[in-house]
Protein backbone atom coordinates (compact mmCIF):
# COMPACT_ATOMS: atom_id res chain seq x y z
CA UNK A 1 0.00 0.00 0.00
CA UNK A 2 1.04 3.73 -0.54
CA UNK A 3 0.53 6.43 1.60
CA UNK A 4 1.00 10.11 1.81
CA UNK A 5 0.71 12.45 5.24
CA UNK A 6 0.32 15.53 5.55
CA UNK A 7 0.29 16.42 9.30
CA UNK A 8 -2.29 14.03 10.27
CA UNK A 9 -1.87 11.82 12.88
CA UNK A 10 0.06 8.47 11.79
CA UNK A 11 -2.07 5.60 11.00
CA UNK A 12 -1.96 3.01 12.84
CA UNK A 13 -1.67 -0.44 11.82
CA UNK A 14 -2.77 -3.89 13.42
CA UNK A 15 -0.78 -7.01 12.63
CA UNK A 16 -2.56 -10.07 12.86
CA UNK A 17 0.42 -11.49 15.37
CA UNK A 18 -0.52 -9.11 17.57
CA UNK A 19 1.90 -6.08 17.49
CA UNK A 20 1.06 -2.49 16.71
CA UNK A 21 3.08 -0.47 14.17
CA UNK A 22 2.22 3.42 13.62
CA UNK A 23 3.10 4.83 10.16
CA UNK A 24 4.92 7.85 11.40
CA UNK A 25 6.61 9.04 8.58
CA UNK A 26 5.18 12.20 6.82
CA UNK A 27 4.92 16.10 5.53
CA UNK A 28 3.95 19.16 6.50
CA UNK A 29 0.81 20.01 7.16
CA UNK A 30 -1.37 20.76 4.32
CA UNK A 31 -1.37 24.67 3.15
CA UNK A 32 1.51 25.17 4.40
CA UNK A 33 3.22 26.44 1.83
CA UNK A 34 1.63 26.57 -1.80
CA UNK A 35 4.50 24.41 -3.29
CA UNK A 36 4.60 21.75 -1.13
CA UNK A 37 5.65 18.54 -2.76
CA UNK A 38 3.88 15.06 -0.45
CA UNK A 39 6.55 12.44 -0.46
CA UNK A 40 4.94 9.29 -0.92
CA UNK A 41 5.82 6.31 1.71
CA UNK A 42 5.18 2.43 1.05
CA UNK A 43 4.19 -0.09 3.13
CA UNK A 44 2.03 -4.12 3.43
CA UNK A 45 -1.14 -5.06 4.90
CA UNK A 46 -0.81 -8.58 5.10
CA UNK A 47 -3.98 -10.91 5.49
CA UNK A 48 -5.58 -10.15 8.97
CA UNK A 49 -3.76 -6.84 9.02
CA UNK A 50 -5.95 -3.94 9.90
CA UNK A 51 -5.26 -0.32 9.17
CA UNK A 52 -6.41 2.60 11.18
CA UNK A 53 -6.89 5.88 10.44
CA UNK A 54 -8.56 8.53 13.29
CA UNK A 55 -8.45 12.39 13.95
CA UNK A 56 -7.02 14.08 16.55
CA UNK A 57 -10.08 14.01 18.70
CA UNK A 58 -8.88 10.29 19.87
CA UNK A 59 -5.32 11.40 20.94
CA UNK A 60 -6.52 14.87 22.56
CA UNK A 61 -8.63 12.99 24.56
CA UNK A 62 -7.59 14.17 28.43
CA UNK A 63 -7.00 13.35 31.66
CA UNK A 64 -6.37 16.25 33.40
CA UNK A 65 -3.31 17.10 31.81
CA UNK A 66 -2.64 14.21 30.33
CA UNK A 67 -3.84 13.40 26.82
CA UNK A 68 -4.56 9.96 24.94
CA UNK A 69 -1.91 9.88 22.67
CA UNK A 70 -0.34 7.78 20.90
CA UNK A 71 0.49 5.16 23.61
CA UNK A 72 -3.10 5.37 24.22
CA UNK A 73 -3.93 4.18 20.92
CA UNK A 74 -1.67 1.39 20.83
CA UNK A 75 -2.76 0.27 24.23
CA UNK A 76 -6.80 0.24 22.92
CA UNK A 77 -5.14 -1.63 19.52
CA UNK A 78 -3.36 -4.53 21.65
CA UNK A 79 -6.87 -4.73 23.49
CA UNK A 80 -9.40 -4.71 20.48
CA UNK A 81 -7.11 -5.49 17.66
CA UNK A 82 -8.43 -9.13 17.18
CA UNK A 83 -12.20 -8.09 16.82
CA UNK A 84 -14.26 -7.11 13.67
CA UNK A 85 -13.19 -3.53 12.72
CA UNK A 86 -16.56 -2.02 13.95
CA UNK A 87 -15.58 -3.57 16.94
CA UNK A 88 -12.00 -2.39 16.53
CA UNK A 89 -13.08 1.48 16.05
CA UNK A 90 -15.83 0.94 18.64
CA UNK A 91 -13.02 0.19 21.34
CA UNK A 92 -11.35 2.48 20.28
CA UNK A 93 -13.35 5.36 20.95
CA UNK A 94 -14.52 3.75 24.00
CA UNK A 95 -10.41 3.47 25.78
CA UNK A 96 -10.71 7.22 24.89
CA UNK A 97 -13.66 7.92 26.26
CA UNK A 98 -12.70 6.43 29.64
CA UNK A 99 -9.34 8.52 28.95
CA UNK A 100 -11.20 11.18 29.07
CA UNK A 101 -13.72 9.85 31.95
CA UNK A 102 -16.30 11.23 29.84
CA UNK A 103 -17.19 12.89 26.61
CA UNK A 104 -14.77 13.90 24.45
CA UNK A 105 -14.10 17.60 23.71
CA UNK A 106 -13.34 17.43 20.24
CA UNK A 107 -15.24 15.44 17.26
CA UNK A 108 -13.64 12.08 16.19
CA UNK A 109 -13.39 10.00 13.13
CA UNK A 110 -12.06 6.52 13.24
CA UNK A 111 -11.47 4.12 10.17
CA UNK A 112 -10.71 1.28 10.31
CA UNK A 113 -10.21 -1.29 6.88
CA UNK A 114 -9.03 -4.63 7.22
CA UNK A 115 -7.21 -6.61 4.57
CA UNK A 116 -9.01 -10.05 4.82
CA UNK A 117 -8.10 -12.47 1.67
CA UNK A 118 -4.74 -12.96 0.17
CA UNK A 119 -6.45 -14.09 -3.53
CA UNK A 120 -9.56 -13.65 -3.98
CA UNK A 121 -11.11 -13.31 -7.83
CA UNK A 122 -13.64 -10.53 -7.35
CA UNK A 123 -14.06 -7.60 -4.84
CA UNK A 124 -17.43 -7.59 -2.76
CA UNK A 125 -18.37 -4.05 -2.00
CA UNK A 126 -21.84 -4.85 -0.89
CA UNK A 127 -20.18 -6.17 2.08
CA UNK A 128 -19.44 -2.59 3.08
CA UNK A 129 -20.69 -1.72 6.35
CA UNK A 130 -21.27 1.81 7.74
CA UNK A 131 -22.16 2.44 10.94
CA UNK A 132 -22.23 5.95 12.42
CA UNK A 133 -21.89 6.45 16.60
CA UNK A 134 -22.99 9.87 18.37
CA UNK A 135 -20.38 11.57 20.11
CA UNK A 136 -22.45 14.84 20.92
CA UNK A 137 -25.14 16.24 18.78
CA UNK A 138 -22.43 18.68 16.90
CA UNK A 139 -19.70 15.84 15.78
CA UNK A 140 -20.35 12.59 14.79
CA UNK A 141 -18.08 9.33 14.23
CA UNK A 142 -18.45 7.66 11.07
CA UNK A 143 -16.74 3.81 11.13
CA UNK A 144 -16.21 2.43 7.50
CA UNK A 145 -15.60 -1.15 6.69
CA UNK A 146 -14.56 -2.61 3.73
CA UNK A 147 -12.75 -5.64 1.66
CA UNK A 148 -9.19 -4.63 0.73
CA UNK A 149 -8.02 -6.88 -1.67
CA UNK A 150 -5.04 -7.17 -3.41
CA UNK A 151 -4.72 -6.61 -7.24
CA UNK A 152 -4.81 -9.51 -9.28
């Protein structure tokens, strides 16, 4: 898979042994400057892998002074990593909810695809999923899962 940043927070990536990788390399934020060049960065989802992308609502999410973070993420990751990806996003938000000991102050986004077959002849986007979780009446999480397959 190829990637591109620019000054999001690093995806994170499930690995169906268990272990947590973040995709940390990136560029400057977009808008930065108008002649910005995004270098583009390479990496594999291998079957049972799961991606997952999420705004900066999850790693904001405080305790007292203390936010989420990344370590948070990873920590929510080694705990709901082996589930469905709903379930995955779901637990997500949830470890930073309890973070927080609350509601979150700022809206969220989590995606999360998982690469499930290593050949399969034919793509199945009807098995697309889309469920949608309210965090407060003015933001709104929207998980997304589909069928990554490899090109064949």
């Amino acid at each position: 898979m190829s990637y591109a940043r620019a000054g999001h927070p690093p995806a994170a990536i499930w690995r169906a042994d268990g272990r947590v990788q973040f995709l940390e390399a990136g560029n400057p934020a977009m808008g930065i400057s108008a002649r910005q060049e995004y270098e583009t960065f390479v990496d594999c989802l291998e079957p049972g892998d799961k991606i997952v992308l999420y705004t900066d609502g999850i790693l904001e999410a405080r305790r007292g002074k203390e936010f989420f973070d990344m370590e948070g993420v990873g920590r929510a990751l080694v705990t709901h990593g082996p589930g469905t990806a709903g379930e995955v996003a779901a637990g997500l938000l949830e470890a930073a909810r309890q973070w927080a000991d609350g509601p979150l102050r700022d809206d969220v986004a989590i995606l999360v695809i998982e690469r499930e077959s290593q050949n399969p002849k034919s793509v199945n986007l009807s098995d697309a999923r889309i469920q949608r979780l309210a965090e407060r009446p003015d933001s709104e999480v929207l998980i997304h899962r589909e069928r990554l397959y490899p090109q064949v």
